[in-house]
PDB file of N, CA and C in Angstrom:
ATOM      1  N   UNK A   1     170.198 106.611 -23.872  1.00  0.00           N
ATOM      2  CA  UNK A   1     171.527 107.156 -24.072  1.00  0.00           C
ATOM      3  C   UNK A   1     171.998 106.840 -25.491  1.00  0.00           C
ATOM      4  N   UNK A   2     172.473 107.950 -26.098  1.00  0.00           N
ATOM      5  CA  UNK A   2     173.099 107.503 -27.424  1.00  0.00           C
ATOM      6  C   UNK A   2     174.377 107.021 -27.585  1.00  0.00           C
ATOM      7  N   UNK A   3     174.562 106.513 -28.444  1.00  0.00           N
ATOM      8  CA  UNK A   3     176.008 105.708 -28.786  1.00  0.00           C
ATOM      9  C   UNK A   3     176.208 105.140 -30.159  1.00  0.00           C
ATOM     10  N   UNK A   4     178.100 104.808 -29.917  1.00  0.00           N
ATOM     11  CA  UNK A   4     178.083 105.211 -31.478  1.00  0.00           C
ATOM     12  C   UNK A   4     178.245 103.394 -31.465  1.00  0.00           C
ATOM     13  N   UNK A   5     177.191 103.541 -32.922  1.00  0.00           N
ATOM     14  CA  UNK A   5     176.912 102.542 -33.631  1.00  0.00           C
ATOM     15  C   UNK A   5     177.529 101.924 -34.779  1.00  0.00           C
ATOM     16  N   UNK A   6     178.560 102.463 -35.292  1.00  0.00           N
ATOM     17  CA  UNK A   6     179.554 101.878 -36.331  1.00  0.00           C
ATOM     18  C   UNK A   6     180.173 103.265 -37.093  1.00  0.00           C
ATOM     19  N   UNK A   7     181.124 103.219 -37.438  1.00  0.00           N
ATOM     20  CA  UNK A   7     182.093 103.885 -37.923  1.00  0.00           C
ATOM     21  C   UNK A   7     181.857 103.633 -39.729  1.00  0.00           C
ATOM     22  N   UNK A   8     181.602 104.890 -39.869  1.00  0.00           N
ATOM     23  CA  UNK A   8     181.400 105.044 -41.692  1.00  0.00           C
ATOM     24  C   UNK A   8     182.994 105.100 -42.397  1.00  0.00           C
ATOM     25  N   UNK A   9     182.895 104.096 -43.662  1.00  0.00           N
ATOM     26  CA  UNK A   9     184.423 104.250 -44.247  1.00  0.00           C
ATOM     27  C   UNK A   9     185.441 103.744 -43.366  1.00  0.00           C
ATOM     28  N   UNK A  10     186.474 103.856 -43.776  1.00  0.00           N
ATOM     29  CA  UNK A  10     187.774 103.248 -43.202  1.00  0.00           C
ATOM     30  C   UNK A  10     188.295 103.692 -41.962  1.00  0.00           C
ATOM     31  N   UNK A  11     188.897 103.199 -41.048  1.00  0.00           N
ATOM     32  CA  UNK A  11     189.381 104.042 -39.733  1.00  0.00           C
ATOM     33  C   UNK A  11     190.959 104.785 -40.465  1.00  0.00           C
ATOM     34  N   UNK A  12     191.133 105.874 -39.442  1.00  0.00           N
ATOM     35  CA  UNK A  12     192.137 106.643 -39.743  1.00  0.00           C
ATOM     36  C   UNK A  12     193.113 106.312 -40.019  1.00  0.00           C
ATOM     37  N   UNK A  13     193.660 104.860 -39.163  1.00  0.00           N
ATOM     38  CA  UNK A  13     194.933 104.132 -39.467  1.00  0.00           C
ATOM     39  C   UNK A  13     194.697 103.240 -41.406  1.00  0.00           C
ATOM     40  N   UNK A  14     193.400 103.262 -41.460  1.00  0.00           N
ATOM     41  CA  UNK A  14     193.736 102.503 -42.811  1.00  0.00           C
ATOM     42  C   UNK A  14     193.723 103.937 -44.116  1.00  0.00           C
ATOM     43  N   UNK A  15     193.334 104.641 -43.983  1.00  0.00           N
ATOM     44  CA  UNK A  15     193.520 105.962 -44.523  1.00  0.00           C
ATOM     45  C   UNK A  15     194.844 106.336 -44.501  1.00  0.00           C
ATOM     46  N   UNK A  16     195.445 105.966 -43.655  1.00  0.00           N
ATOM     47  CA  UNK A  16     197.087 106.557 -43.334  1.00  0.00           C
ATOM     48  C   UNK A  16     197.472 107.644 -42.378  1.00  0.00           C
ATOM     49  N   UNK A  17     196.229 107.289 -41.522  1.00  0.00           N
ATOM     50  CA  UNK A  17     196.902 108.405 -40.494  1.00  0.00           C
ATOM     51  C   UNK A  17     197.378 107.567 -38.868  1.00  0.00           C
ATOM     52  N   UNK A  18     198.076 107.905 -39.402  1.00  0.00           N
ATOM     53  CA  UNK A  18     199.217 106.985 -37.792  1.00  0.00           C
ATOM     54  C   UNK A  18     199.617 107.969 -37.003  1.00  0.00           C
ATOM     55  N   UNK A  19     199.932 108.878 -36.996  1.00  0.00           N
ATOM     56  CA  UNK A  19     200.400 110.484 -36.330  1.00  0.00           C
ATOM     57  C   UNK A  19     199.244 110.470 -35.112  1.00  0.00           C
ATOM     58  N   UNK A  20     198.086 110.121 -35.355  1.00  0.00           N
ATOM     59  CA  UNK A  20     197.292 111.022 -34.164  1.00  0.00           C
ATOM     60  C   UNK A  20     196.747 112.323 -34.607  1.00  0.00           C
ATOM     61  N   UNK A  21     197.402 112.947 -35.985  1.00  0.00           N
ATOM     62  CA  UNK A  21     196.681 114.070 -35.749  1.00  0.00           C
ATOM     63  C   UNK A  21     196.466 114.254 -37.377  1.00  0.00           C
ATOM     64  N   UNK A  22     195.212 115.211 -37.508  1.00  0.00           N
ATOM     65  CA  UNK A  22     194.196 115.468 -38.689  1.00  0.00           C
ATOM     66  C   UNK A  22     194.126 113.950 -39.260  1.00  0.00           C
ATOM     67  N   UNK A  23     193.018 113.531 -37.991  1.00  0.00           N
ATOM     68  CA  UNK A  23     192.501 112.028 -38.295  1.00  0.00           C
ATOM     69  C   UNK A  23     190.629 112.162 -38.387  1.00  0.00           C
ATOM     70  N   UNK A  24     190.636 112.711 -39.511  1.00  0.00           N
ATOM     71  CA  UNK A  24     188.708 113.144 -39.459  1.00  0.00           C
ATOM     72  C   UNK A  24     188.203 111.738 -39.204  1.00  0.00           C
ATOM     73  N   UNK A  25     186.932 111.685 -38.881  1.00  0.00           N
ATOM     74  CA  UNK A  25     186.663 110.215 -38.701  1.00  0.00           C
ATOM     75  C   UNK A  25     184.713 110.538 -39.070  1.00  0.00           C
ATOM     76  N   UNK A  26     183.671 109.549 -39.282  1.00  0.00           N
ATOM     77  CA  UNK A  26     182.392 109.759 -38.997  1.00  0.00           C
ATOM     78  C   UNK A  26     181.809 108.632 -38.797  1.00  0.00           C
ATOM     79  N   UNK A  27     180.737 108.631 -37.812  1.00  0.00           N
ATOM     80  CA  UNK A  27     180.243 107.591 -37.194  1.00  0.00           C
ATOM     81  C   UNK A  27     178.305 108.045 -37.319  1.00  0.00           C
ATOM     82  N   UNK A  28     178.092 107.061 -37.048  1.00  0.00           N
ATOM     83  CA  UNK A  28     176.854 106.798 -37.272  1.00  0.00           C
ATOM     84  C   UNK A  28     175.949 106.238 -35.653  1.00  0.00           C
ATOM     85  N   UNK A  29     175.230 107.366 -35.108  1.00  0.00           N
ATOM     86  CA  UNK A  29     174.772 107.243 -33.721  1.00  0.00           C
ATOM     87  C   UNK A  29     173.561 106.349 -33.575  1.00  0.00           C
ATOM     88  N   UNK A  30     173.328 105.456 -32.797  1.00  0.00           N
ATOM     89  CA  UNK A  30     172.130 104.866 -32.602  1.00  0.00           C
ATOM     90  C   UNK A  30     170.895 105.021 -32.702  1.00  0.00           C
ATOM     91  N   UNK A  31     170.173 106.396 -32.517  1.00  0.00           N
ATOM     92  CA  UNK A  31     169.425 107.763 -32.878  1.00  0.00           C
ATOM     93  C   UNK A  31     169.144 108.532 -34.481  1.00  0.00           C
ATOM     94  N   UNK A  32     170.027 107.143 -35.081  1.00  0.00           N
ATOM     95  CA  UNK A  32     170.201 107.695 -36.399  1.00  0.00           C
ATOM     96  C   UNK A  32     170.918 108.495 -37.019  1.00  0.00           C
ATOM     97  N   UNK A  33     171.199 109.290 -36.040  1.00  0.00           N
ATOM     98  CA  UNK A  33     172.337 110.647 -36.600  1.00  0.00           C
ATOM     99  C   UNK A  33     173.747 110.295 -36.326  1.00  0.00           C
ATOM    100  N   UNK A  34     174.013 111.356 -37.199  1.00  0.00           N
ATOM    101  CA  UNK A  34     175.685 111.416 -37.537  1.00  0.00           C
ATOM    102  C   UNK A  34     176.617 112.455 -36.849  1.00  0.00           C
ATOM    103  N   UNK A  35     177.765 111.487 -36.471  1.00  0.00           N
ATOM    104  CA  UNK A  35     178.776 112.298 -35.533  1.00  0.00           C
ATOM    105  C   UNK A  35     179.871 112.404 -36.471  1.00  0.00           C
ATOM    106  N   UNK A  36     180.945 113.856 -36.581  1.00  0.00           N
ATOM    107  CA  UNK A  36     181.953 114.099 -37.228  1.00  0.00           C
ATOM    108  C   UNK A  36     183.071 114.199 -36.303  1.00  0.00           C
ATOM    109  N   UNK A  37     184.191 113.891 -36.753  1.00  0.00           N
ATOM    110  CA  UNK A  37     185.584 114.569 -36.219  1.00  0.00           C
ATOM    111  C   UNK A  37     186.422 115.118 -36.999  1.00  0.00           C
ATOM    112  N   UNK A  38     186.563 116.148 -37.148  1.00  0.00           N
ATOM    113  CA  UNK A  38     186.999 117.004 -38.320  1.00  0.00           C
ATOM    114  C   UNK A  38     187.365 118.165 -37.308  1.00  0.00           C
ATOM    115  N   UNK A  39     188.115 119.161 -38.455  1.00  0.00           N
ATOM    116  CA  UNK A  39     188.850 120.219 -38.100  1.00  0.00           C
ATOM    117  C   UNK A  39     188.058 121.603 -37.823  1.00  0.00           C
ATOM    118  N   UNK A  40     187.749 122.370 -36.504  1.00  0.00           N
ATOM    119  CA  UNK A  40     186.952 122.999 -36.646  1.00  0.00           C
ATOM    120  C   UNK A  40     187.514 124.573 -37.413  1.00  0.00           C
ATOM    121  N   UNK A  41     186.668 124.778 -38.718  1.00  0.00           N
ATOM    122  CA  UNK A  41     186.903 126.304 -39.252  1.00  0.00           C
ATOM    123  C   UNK A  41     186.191 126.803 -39.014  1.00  0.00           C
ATOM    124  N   UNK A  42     185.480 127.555 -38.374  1.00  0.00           N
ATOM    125  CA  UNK A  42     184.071 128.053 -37.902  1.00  0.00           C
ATOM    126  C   UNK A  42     184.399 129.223 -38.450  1.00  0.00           C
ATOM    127  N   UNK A  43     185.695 130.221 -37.992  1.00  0.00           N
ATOM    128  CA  UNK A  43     185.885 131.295 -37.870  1.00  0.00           C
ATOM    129  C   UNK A  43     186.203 131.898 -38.981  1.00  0.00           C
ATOM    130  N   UNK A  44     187.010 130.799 -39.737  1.00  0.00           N
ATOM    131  CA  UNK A  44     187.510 130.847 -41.166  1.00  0.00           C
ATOM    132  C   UNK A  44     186.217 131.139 -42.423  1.00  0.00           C
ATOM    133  N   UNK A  45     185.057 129.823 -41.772  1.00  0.00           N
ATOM    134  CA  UNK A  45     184.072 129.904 -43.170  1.00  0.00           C
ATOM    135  C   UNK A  45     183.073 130.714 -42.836  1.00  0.00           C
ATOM    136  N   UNK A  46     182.880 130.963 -41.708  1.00  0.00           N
ATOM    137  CA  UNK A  46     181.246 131.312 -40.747  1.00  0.00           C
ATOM    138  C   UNK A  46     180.792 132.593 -41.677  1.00  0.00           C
ATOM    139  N   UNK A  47     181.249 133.414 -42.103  1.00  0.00           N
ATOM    140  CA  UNK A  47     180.933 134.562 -43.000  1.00  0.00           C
ATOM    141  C   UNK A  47     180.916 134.061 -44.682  1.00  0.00           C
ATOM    142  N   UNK A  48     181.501 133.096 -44.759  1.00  0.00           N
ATOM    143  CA  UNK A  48     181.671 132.742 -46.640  1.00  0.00           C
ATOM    144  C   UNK A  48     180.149 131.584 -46.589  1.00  0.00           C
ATOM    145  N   UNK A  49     179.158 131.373 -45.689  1.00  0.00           N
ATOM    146  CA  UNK A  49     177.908 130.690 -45.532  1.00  0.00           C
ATOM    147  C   UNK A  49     177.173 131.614 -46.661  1.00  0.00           C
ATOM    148  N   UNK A  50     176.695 130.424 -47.509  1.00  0.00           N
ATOM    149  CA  UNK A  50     175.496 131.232 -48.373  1.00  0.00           C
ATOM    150  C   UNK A  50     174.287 131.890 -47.318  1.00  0.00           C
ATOM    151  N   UNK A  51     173.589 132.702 -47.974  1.00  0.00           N
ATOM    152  CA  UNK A  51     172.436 133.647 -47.145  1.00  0.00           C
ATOM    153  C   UNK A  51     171.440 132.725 -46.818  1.00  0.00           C
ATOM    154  N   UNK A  52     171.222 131.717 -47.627  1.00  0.00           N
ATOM    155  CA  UNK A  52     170.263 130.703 -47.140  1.00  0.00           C
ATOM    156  C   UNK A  52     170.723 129.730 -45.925  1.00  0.00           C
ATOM    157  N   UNK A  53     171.902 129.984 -45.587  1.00  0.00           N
ATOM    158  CA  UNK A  53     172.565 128.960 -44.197  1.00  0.00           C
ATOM    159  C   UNK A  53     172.876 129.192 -43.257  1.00  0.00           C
ATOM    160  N   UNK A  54     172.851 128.901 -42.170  1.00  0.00           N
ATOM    161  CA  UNK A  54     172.470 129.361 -40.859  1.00  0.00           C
ATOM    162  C   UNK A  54     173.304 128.615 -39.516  1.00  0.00           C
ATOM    163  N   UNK A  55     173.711 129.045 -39.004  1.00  0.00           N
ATOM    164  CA  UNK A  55     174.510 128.505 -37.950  1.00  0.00           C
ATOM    165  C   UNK A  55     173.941 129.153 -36.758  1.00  0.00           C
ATOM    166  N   UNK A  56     173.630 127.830 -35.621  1.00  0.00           N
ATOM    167  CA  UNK A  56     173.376 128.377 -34.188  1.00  0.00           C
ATOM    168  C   UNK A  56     175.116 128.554 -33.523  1.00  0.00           C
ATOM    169  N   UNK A  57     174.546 129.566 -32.301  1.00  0.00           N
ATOM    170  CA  UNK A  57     176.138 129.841 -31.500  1.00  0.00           C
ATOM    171  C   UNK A  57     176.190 128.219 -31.367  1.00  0.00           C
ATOM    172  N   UNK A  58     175.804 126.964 -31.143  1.00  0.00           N
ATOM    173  CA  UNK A  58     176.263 126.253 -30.355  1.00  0.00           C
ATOM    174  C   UNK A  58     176.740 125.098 -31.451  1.00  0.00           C
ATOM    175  N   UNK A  59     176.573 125.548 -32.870  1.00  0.00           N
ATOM    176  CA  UNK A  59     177.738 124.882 -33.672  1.00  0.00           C
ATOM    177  C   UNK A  59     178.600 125.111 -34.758  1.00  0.00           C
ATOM    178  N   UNK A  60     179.115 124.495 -34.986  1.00  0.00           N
ATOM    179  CA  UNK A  60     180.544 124.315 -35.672  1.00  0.00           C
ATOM    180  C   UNK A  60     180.507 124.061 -37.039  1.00  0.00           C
ATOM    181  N   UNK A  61     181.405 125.205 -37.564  1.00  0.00           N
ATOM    182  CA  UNK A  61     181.668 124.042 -39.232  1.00  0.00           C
ATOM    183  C   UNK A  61     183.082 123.189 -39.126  1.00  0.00           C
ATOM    184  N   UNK A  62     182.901 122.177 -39.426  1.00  0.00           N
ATOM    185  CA  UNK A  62     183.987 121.010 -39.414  1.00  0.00           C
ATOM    186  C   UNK A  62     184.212 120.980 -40.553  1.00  0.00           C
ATOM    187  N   UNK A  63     185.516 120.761 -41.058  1.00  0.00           N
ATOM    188  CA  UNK A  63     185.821 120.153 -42.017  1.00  0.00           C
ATOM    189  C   UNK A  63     186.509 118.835 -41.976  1.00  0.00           C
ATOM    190  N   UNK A  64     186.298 118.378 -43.346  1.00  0.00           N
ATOM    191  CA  UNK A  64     186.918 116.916 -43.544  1.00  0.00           C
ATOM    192  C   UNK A  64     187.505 116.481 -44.426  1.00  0.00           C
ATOM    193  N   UNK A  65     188.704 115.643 -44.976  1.00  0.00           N
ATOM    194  CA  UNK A  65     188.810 115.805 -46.255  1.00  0.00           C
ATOM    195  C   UNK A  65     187.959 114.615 -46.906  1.00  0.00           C
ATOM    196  N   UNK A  66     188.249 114.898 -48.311  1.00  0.00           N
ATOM    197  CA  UNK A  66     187.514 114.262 -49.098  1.00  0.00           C
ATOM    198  C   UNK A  66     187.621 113.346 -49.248  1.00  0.00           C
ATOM    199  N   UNK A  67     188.697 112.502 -49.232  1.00  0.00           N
ATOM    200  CA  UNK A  67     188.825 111.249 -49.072  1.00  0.00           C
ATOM    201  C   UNK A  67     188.117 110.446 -48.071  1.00  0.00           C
ATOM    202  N   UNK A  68     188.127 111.108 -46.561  1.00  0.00           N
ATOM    203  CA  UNK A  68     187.158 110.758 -45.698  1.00  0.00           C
ATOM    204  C   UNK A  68     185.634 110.346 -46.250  1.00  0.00           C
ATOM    205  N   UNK A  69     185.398 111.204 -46.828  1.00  0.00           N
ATOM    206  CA  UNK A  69     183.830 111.425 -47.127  1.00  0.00           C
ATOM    207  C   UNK A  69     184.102 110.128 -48.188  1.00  0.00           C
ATOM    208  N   UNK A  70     184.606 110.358 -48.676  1.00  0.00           N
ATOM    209  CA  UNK A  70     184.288 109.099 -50.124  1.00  0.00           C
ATOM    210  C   UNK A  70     184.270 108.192 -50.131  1.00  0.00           C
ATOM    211  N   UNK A  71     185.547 107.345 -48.859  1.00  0.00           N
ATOM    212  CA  UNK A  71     185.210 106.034 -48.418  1.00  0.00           C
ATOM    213  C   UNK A  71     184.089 106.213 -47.376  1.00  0.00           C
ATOM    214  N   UNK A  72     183.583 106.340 -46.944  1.00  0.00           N
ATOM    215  CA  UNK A  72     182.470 106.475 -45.983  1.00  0.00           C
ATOM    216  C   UNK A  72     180.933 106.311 -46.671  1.00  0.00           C
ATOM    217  N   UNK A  73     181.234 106.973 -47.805  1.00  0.00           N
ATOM    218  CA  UNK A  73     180.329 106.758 -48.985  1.00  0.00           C
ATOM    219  C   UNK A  73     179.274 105.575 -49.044  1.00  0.00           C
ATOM    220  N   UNK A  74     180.134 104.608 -49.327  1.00  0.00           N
ATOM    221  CA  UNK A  74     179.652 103.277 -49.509  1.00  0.00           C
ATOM    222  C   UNK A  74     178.667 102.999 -48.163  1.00  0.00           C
ATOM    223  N   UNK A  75     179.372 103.215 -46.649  1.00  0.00           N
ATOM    224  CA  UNK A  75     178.514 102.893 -45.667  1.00  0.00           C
ATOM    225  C   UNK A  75     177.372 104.188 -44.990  1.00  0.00           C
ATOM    226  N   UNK A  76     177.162 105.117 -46.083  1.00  0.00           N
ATOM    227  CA  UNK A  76     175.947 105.677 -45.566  1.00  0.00           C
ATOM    228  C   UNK A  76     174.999 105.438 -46.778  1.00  0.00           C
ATOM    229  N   UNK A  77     173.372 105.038 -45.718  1.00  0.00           N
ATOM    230  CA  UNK A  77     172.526 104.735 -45.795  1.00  0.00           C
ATOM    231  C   UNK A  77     171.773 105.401 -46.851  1.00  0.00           C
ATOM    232  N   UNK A  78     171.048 104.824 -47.507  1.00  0.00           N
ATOM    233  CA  UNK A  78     170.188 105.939 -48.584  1.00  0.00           C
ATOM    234  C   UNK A  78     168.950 106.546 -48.065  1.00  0.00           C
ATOM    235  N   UNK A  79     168.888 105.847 -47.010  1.00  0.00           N
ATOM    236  CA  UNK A  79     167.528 106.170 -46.453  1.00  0.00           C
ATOM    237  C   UNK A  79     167.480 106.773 -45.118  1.00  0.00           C
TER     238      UNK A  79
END
Protein backbone atom coordinates (compact mmCIF):
# COMPACT_ATOMS: atom_id res chain seq x y z
CA UNK A 1 0.00 0.00 0.00
CA UNK A 2 1.29 3.40 -0.75
CA UNK A 3 1.60 6.29 1.51
CA UNK A 4 2.60 9.55 1.89
CA UNK A 5 6.04 9.80 3.01
CA UNK A 6 6.83 13.48 3.76
CA UNK A 7 5.57 16.63 2.54
CA UNK A 8 7.93 18.70 0.05
CA UNK A 9 8.49 22.55 1.12
CA UNK A 10 6.52 24.28 3.65
CA UNK A 11 2.90 23.30 4.74
CA UNK A 12 0.14 25.64 3.61
CA UNK A 13 -0.25 27.30 6.98
CA UNK A 14 3.49 28.42 6.81
CA UNK A 15 3.03 29.73 3.20
CA UNK A 16 0.04 31.69 4.51
CA UNK A 17 -2.74 29.89 3.77
CA UNK A 18 -5.09 29.72 6.79
CA UNK A 19 -8.48 30.01 4.74
CA UNK A 20 -8.60 26.32 3.74
CA UNK A 21 -8.73 27.21 0.36
CA UNK A 22 -6.12 27.41 -2.78
CA UNK A 23 -3.76 25.53 -0.39
CA UNK A 24 -1.53 23.56 -3.24
CA UNK A 25 0.50 21.23 -1.30
CA UNK A 26 3.18 18.17 -2.72
CA UNK A 27 4.18 15.15 -1.14
CA UNK A 28 6.41 12.58 -1.84
CA UNK A 29 4.85 8.74 -1.90
CA UNK A 30 6.68 5.79 -0.56
CA UNK A 31 6.83 4.24 -4.22
CA UNK A 32 8.86 7.11 -4.99
CA UNK A 33 6.39 9.15 -6.73
CA UNK A 34 4.88 12.35 -6.35
CA UNK A 35 1.43 13.46 -5.22
CA UNK A 36 0.01 17.13 -6.04
CA UNK A 37 -2.82 19.25 -4.66
CA UNK A 38 -3.36 21.93 -6.86
CA UNK A 39 -6.11 23.51 -8.80
CA UNK A 40 -7.51 21.42 -11.48
CA UNK A 41 -7.37 23.43 -15.17
CA UNK A 42 -7.68 20.61 -17.37
CA UNK A 43 -10.30 22.28 -19.41
CA UNK A 44 -8.67 25.61 -19.44
CA UNK A 45 -5.01 24.24 -20.66
CA UNK A 46 -5.90 20.68 -22.22
CA UNK A 47 -5.83 22.26 -25.86
CA UNK A 48 -2.81 25.00 -25.18
CA UNK A 49 -0.55 21.24 -24.57
CA UNK A 50 2.39 21.34 -26.92
CA UNK A 51 1.94 18.49 -29.82
CA UNK A 52 4.57 16.56 -28.16
CA UNK A 53 2.22 16.18 -24.79
CA UNK A 54 -0.22 13.97 -24.09
CA UNK A 55 -2.85 13.51 -21.60
CA UNK A 56 -4.76 10.19 -20.73
CA UNK A 57 -8.79 10.66 -20.00
CA UNK A 58 -7.83 9.63 -16.51
CA UNK A 59 -5.65 12.76 -15.82
CA UNK A 60 -5.47 16.12 -14.85
CA UNK A 61 -3.48 19.26 -15.32
CA UNK A 62 -3.05 20.80 -11.86
CA UNK A 63 -1.80 23.79 -11.23
CA UNK A 64 0.30 25.27 -8.51
CA UNK A 65 1.72 28.35 -7.68
CA UNK A 66 5.13 29.07 -7.80
CA UNK A 67 5.94 29.73 -4.68
CA UNK A 68 4.76 26.22 -3.84
CA UNK A 69 7.15 24.73 -6.20
CA UNK A 70 10.13 26.79 -5.00
CA UNK A 71 10.03 26.05 -1.45
CA UNK A 72 9.58 22.45 -2.14
CA UNK A 73 12.62 22.83 -4.21
CA UNK A 74 15.09 22.31 -1.67
CA UNK A 75 13.26 18.90 -0.55
CA UNK A 76 13.13 17.20 -3.93
CA UNK A 77 15.56 14.69 -4.57
CA UNK A 78 18.09 14.88 -7.44
CA UNK A 79 17.92 11.51 -8.01
Amino acid sequence: MVRIARRLGDSPRQRGCATGETCPDLFELSDGSFAVIGTDRTAELDGLLPPDAARADYERIVVISRDTLLRAKKDIPDE
